[in-house]
N, C-alpha and C. Protein backbone atom coordinates (compact mmCIF):
# COMPACT_ATOMS: atom_id res chain seq x y z
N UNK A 1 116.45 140.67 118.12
CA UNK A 1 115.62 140.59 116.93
C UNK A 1 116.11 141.60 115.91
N UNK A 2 116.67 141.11 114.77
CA UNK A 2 117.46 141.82 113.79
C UNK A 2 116.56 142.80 113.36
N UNK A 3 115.41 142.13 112.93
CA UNK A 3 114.66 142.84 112.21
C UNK A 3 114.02 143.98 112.87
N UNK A 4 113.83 143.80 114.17
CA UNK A 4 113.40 145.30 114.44
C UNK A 4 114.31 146.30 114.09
N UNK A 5 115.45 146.16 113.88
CA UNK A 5 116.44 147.67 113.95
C UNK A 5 116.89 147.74 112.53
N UNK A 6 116.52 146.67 111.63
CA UNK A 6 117.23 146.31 110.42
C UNK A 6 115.77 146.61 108.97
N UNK A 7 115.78 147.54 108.50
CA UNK A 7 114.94 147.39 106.95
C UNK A 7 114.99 145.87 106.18
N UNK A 8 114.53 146.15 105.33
CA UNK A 8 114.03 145.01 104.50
C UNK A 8 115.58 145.02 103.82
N UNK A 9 116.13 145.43 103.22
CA UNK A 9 117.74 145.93 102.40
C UNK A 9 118.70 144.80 103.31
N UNK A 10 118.70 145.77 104.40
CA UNK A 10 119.52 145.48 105.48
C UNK A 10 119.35 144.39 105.80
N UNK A 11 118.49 143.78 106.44
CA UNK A 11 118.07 142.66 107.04
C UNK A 11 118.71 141.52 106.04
N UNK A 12 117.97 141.36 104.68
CA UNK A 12 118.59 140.75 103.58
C UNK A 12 119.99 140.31 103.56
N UNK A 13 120.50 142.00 103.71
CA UNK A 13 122.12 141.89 103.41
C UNK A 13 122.96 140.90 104.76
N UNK A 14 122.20 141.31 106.01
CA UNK A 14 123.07 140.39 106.70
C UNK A 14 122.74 138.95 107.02
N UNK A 15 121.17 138.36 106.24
CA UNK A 15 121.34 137.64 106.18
C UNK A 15 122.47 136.52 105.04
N UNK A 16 122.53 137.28 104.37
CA UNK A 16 123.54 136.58 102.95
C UNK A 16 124.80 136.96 103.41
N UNK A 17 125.09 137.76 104.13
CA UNK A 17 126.46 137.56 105.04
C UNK A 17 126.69 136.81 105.95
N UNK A 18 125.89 136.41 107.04
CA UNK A 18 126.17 134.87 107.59
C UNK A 18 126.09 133.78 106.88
N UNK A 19 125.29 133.16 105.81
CA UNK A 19 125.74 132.11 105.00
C UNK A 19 126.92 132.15 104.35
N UNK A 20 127.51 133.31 104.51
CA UNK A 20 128.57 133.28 103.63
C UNK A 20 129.83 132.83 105.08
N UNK A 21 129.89 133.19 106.28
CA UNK A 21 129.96 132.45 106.90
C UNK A 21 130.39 131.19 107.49
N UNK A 22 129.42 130.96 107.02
CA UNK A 22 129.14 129.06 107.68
C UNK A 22 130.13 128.03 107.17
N UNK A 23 130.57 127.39 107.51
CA UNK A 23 131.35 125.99 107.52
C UNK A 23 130.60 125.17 106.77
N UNK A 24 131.36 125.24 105.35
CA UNK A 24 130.84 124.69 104.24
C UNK A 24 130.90 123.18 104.23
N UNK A 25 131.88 122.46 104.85
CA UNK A 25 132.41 121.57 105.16
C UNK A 25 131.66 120.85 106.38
N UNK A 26 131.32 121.37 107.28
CA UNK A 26 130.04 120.98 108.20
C UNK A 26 128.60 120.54 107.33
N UNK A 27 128.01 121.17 106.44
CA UNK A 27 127.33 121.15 105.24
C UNK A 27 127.68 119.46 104.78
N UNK A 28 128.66 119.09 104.09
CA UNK A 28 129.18 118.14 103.43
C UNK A 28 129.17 116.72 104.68
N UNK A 29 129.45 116.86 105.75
CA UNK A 29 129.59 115.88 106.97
C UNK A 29 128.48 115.11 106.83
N UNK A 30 127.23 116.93 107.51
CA UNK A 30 126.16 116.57 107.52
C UNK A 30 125.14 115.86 106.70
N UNK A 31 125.69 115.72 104.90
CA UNK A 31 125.08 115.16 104.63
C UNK A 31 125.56 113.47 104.23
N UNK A 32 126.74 113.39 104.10
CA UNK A 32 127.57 111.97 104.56
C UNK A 32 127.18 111.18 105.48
N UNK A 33 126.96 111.94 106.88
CA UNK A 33 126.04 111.10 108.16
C UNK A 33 124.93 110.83 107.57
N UNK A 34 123.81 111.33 106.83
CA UNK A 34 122.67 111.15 106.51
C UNK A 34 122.72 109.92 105.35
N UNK A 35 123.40 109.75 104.36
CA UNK A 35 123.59 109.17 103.51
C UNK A 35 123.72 108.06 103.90
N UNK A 36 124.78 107.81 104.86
CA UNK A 36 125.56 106.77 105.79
C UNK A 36 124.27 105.89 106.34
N UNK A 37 123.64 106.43 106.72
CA UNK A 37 122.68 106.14 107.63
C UNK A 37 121.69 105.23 106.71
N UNK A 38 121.53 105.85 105.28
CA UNK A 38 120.27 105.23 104.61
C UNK A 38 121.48 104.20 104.18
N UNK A 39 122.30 104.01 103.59
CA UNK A 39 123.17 102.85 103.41
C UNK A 39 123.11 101.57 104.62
N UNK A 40 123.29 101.92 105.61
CA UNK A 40 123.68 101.39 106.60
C UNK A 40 121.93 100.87 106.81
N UNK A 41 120.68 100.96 106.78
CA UNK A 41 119.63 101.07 107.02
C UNK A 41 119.42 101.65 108.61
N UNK A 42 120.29 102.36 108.92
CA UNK A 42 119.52 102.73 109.99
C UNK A 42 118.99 104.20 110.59
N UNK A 43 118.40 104.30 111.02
CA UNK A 43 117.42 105.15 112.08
C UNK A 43 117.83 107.08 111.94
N UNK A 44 117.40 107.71 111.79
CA UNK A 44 117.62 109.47 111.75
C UNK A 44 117.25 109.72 112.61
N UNK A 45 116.97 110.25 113.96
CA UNK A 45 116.29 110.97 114.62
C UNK A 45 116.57 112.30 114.31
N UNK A 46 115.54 113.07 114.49
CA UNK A 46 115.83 114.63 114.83
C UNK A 46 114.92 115.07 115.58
N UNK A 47 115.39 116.15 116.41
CA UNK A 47 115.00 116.74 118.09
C UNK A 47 114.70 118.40 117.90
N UNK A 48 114.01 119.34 118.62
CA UNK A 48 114.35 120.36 118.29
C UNK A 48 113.30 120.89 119.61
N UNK A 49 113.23 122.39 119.98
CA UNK A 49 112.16 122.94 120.45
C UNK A 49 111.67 124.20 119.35
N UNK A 50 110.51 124.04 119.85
CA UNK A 50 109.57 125.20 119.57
C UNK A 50 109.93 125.62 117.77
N UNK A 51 110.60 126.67 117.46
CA UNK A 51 110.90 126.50 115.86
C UNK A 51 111.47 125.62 115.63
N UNK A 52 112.66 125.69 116.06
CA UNK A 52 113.67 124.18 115.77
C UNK A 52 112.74 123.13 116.12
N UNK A 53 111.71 123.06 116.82
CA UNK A 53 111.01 121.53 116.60
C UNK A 53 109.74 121.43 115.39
N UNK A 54 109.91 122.61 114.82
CA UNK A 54 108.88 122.88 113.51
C UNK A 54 110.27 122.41 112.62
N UNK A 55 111.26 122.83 112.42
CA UNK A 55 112.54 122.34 111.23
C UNK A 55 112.31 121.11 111.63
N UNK A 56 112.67 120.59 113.31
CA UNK A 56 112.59 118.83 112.88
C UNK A 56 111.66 118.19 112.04
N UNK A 57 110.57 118.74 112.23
CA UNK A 57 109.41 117.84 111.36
C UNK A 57 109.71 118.05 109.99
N UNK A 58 110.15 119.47 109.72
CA UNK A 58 110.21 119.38 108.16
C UNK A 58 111.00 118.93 107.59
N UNK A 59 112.29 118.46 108.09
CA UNK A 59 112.95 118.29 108.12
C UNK A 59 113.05 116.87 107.87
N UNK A 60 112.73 115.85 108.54
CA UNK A 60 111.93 114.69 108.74
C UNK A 60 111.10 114.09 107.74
N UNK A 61 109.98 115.46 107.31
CA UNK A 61 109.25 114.76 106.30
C UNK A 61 109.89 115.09 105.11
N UNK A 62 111.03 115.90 104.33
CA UNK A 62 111.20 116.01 103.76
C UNK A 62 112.71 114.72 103.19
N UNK A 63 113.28 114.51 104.46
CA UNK A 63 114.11 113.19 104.50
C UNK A 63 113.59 112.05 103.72
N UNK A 64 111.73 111.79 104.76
CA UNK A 64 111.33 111.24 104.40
C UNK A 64 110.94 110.77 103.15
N UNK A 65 110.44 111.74 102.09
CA UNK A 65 109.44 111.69 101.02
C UNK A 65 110.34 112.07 99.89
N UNK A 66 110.99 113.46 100.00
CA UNK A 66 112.02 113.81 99.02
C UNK A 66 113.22 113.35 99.11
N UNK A 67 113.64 111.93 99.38
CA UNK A 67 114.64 111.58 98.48
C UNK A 67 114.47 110.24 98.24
N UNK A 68 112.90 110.45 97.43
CA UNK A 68 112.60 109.49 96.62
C UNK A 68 112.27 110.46 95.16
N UNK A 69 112.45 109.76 94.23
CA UNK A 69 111.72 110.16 92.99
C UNK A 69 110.24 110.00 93.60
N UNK A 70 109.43 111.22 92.54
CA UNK A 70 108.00 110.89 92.68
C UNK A 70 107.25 110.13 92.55
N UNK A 71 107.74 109.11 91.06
CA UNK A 71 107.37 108.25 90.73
C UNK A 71 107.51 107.07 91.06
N UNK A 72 108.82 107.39 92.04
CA UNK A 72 108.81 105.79 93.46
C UNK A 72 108.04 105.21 94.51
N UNK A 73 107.49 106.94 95.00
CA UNK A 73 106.81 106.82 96.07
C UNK A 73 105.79 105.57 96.32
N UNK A 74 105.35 105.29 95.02
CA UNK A 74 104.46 103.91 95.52
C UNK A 74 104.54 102.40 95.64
N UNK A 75 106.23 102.62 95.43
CA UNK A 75 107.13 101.49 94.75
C UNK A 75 107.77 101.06 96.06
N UNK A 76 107.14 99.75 96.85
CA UNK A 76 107.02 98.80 97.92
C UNK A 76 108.24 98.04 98.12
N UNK A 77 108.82 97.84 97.01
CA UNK A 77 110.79 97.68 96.81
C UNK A 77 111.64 98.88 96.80
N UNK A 78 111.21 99.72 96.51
CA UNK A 78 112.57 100.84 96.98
C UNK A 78 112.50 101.08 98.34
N UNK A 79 114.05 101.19 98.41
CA UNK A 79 114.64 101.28 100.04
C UNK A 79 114.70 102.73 99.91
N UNK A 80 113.95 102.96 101.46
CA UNK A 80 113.92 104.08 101.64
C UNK A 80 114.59 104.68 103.05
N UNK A 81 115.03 106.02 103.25
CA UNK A 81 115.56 106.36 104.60
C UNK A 81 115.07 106.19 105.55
N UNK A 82 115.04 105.56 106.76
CA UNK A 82 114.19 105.67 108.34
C UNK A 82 114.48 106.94 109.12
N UNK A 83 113.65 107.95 109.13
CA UNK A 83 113.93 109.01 109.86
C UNK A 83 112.61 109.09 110.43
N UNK A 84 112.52 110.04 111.52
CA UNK A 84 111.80 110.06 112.49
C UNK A 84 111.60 111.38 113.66
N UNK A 85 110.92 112.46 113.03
CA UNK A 85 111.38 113.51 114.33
C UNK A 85 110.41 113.19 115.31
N UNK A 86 111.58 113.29 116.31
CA UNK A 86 110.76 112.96 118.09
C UNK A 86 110.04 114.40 118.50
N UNK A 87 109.41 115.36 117.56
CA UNK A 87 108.84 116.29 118.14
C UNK A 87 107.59 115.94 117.98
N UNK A 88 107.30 115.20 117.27
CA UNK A 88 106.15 114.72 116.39
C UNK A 88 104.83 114.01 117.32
N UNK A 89 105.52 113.15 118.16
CA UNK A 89 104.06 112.63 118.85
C UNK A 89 103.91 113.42 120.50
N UNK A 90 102.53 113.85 120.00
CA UNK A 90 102.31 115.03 121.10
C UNK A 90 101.86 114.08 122.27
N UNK A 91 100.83 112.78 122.38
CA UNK A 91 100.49 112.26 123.21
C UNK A 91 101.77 111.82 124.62
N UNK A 92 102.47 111.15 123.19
CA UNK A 92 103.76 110.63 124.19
C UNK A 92 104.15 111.74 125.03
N UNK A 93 105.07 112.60 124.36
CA UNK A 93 105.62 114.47 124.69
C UNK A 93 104.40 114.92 126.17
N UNK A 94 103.64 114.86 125.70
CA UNK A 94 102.96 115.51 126.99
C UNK A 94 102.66 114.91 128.20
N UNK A 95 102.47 113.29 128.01
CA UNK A 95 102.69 112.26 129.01
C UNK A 95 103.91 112.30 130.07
N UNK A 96 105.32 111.84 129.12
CA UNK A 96 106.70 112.10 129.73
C UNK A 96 107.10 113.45 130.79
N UNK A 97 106.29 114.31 129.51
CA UNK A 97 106.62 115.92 130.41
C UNK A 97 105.48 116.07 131.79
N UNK A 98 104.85 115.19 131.70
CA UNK A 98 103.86 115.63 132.87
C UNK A 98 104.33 114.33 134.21
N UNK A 99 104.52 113.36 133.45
CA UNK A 99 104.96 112.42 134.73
C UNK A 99 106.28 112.19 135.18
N UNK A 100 107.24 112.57 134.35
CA UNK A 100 108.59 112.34 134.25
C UNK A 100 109.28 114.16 134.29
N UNK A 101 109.45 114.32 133.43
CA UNK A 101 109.77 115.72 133.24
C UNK A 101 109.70 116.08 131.83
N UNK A 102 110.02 117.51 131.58
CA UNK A 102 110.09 117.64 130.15
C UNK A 102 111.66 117.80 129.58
N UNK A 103 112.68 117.64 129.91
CA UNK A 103 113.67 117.09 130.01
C UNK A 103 114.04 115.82 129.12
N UNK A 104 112.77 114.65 129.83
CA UNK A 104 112.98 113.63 129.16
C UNK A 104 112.46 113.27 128.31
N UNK A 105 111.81 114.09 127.25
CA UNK A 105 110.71 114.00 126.36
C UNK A 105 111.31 113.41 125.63
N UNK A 106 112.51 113.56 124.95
CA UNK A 106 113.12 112.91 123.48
C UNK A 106 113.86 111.97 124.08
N UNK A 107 114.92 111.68 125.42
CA UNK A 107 115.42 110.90 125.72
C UNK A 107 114.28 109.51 126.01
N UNK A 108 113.55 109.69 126.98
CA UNK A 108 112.36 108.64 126.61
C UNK A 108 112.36 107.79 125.31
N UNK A 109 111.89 108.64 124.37
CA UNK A 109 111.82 107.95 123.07
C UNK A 109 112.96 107.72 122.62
N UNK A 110 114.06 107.78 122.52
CA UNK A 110 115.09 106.85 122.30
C UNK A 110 115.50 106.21 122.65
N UNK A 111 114.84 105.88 124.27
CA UNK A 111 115.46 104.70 125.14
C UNK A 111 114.49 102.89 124.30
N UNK A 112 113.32 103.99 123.54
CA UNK A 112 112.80 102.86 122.49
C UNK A 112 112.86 102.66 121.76
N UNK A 113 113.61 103.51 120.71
CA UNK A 113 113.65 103.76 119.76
C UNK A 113 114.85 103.52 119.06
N UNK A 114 116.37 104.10 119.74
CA UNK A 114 117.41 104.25 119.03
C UNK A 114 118.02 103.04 119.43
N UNK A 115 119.05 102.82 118.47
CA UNK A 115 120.40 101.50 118.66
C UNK A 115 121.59 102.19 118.24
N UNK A 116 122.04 101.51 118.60
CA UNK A 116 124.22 101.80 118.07
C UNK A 116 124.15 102.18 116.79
N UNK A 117 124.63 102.88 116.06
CA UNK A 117 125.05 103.34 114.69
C UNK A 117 123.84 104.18 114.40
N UNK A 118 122.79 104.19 114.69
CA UNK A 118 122.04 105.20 114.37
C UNK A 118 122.41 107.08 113.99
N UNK A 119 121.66 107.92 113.48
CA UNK A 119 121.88 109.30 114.05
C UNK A 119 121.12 109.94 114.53
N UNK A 120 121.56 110.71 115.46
CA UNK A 120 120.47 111.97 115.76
C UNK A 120 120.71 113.35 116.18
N UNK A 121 119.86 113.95 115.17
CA UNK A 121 120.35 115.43 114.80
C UNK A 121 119.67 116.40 115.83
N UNK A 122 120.26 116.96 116.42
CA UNK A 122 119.72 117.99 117.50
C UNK A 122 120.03 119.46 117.55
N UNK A 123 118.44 120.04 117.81
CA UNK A 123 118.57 121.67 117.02
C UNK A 123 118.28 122.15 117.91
N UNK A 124 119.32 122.48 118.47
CA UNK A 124 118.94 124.25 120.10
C UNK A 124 119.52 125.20 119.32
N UNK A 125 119.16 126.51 119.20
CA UNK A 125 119.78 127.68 118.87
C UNK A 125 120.61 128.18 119.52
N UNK A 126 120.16 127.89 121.29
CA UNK A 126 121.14 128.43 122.44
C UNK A 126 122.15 127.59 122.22
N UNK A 127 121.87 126.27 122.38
CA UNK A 127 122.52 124.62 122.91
C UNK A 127 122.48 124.99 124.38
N UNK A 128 121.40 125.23 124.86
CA UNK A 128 121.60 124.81 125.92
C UNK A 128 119.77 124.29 126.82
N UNK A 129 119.46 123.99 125.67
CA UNK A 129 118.15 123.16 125.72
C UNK A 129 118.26 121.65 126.58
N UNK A 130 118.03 121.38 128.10
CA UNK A 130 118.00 120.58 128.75
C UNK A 130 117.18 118.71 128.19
N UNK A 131 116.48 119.54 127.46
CA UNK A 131 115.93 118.21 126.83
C UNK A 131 116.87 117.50 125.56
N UNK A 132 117.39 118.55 125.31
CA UNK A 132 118.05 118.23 123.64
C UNK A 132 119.38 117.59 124.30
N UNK A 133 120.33 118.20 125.72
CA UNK A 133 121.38 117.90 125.91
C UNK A 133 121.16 116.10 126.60
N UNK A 134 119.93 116.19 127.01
CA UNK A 134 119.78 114.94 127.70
C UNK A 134 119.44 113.80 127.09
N UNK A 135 119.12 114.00 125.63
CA UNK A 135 119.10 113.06 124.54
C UNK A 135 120.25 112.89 124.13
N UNK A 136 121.39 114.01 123.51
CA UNK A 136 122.71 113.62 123.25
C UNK A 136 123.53 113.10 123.83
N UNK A 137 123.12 113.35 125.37
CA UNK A 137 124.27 112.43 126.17
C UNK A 137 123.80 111.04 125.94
N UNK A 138 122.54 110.76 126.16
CA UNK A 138 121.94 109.14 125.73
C UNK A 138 123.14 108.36 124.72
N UNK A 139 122.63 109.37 123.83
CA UNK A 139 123.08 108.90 122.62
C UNK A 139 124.03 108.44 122.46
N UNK A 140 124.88 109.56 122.78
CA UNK A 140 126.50 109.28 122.64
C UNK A 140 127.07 107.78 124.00
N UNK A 141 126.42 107.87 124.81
CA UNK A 141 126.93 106.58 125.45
C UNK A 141 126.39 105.14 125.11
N UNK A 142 125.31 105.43 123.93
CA UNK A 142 124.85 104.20 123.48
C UNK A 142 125.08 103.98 121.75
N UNK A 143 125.80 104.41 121.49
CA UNK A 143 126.48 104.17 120.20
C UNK A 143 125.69 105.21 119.05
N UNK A 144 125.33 106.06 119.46
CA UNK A 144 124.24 106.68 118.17
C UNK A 144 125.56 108.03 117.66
N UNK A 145 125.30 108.16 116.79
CA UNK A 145 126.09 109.40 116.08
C UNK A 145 125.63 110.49 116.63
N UNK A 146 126.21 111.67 116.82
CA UNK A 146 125.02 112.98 117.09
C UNK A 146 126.06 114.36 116.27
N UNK A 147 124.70 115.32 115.67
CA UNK A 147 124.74 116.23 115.00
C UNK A 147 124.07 117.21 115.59
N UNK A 148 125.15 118.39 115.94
CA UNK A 148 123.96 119.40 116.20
C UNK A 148 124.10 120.33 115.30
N UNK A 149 122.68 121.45 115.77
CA UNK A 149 122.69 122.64 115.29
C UNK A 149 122.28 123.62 115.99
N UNK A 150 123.44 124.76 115.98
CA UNK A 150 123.17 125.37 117.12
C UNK A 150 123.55 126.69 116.34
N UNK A 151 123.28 127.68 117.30
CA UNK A 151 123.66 129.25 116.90
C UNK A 151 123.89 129.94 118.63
N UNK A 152 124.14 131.00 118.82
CA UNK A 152 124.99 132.43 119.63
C UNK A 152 125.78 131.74 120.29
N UNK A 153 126.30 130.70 121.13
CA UNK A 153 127.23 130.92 121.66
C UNK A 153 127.77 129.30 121.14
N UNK A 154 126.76 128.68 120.78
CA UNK A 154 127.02 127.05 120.84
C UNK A 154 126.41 126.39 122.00
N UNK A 155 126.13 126.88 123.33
CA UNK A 155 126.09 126.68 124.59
C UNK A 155 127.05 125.04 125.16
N UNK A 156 126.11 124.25 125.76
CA UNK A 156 126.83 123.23 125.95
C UNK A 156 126.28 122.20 125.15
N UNK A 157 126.05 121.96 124.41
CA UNK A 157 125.37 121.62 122.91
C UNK A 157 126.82 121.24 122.31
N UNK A 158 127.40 122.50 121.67
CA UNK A 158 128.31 122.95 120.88
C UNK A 158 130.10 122.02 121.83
N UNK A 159 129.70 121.31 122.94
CA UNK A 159 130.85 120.23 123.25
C UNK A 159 130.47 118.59 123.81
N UNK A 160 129.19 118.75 123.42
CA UNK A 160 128.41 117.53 123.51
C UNK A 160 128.47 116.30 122.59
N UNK A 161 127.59 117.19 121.31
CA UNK A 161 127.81 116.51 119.84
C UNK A 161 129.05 116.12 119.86
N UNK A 162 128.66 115.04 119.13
CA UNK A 162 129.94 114.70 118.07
C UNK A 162 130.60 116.09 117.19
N UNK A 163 129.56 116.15 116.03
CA UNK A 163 129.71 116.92 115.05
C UNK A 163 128.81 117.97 115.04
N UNK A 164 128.45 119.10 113.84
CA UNK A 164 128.11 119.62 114.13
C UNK A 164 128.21 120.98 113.27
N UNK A 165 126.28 121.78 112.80
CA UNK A 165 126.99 123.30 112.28
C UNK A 165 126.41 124.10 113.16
N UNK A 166 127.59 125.21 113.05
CA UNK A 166 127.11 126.13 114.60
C UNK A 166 126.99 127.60 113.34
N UNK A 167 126.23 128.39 113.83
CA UNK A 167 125.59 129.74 113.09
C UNK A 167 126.18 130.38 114.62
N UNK A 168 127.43 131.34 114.39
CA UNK A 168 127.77 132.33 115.05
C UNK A 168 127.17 133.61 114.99
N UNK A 169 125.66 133.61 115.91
CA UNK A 169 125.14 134.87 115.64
C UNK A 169 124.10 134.57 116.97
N UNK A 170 123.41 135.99 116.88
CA UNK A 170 122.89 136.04 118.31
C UNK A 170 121.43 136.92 117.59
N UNK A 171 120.92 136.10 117.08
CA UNK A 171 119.42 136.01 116.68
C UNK A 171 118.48 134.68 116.53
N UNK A 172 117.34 134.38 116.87
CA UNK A 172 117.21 133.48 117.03
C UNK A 172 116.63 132.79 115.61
N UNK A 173 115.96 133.98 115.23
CA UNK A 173 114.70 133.77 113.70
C UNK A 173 116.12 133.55 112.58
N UNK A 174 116.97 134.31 112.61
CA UNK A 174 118.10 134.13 111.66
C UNK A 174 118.72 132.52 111.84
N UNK A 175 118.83 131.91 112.99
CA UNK A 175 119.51 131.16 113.02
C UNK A 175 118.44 129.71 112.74
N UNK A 176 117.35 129.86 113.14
CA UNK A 176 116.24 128.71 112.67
C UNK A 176 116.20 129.01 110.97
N UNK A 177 116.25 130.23 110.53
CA UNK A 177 116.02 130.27 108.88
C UNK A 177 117.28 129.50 108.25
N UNK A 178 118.31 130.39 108.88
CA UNK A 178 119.48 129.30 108.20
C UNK A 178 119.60 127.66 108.09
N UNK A 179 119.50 127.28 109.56
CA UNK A 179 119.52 126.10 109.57
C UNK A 179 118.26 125.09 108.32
N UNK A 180 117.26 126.08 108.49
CA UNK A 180 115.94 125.24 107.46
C UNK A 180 116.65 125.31 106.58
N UNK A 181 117.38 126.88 105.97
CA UNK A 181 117.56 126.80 104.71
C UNK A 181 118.68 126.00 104.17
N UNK A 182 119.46 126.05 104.96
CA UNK A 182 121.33 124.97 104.21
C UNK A 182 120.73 123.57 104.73
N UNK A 183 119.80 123.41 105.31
CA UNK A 183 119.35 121.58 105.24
C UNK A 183 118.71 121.42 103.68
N UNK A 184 117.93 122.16 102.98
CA UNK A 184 117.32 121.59 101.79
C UNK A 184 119.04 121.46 100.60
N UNK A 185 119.84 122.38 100.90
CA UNK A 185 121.34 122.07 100.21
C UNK A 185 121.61 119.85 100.49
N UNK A 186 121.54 119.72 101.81
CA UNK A 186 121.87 118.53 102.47
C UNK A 186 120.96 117.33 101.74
N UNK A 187 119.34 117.96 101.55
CA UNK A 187 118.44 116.92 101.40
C UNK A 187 118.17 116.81 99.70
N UNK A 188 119.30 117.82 98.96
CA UNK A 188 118.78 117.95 97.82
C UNK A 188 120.33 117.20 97.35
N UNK A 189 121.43 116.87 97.82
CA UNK A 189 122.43 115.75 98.26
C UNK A 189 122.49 114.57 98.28
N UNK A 190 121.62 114.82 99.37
CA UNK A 190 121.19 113.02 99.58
C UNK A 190 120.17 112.55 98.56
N UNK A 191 119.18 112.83 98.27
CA UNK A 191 118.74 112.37 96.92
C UNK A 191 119.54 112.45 95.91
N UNK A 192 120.41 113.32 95.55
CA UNK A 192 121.33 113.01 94.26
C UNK A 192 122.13 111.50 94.45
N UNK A 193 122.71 111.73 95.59
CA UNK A 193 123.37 110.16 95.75
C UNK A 193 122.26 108.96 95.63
N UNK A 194 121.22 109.09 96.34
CA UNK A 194 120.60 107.82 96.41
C UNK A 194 119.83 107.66 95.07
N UNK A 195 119.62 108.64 93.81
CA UNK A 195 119.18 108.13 92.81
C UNK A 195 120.10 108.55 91.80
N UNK A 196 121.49 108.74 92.04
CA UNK A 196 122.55 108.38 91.09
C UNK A 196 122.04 110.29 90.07
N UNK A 197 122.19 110.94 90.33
CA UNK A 197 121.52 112.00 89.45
C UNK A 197 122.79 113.34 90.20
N UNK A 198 122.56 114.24 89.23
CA UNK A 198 123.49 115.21 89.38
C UNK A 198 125.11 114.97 89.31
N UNK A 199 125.81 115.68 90.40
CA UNK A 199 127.18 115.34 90.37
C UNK A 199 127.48 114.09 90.47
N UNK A 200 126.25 113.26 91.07
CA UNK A 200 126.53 111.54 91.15
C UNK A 200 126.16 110.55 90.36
N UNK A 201 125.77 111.32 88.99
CA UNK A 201 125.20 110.40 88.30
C UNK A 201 126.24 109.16 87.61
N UNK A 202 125.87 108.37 87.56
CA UNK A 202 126.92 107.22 87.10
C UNK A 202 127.50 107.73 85.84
């Protein structure tokens, strides 16, 4: 935990030194897969535990809602992205984990959920989250794309995915902030493309 040994100054400073960091180009993938996906009409998943399963949702709803104009939102003809975080339904989640394991919490739901060409984005900090690895293997043998996000070592996460941004650091709160924070870069992207605005404007 950085912050115990680190001031407010400090703390700051090394956070703006790991973004500086990061694989800018992982950034750009990640939001190509996403794009791809609403072109293609199909399916987003995203996975996560505990914080990382607080980013999936926001993550999710922000897929969801913000990359529409505001003034679309009520507009029954615009095509919109299908995304979906599997952290989201607690009934299911606690069912699976109690009769099955908790392991199979997200794999479950994609054995209903996902098809070939789909994506799904998966957030361990370790990567070595048993539930998250047991969805990506799904995945990957049933045609789905997979993205992770991981931080300290990569674990086995980090040779699972397909693709993928890894935060080389060994904090956990740093590495859930980052990841929230360079996804709104991704989701503020993908709306430029899908309503032709910014660098993409026609």
């Amino acid at each position: 935990m950085l912050g115990a040994a680190l001031d407010v100054p400090a703390y700051l400073d090394r956070l703006n030194s790991e973004f500086a960091k990061l694989d800018q180009s992982a950034l750009k993938r990640w939001a190509d897969l996403i794009y791809g996906a609403y072109e293609a009409g199909k399916f987003v998943f995203i996975i996560g535990n505990g914080g990382s399963g607080c980013n999936a949702s926001h993550m999710a709803e922000d897929l969801g809602k913000s990359t529409l104009r505001e003034q679309e939102l009520k507009d029954e003809s615009k095509r919109r992205l299908k995304v979906l975080s599997l952290t989201d339904n607690a009934g299911w989640i606690m069912a699976v984990g109690n009769d099955v394991g908790y392991d199979q919490i997200f794999v479950q739901q994609l054995m209903n959920y996902g098809s070939a060409g789909d994506v799904l984005i998966a957030i361990s900090g370790s990567g070595n989250s048993p539930n998250i690895l047991a969805a990506v293997d799904w995945a990957n043998r049933h045609g789905l794309k997979t993205f992770g996000l991981t931080g300290y070592s990569g674990g086995k996460l980090l040779k699972a995915q397909q693709d993928g941004l890894y935060v080389r650091l060994d904090d956990m709160g740093m590495v859930e902030s980052i990841h929230l924070a360079v996804f709104h870069w991704v989701l503020n992207d993908v709306f430029a493309r899908i309503n032709g605005e910014g660098r993409y404007k026609a």
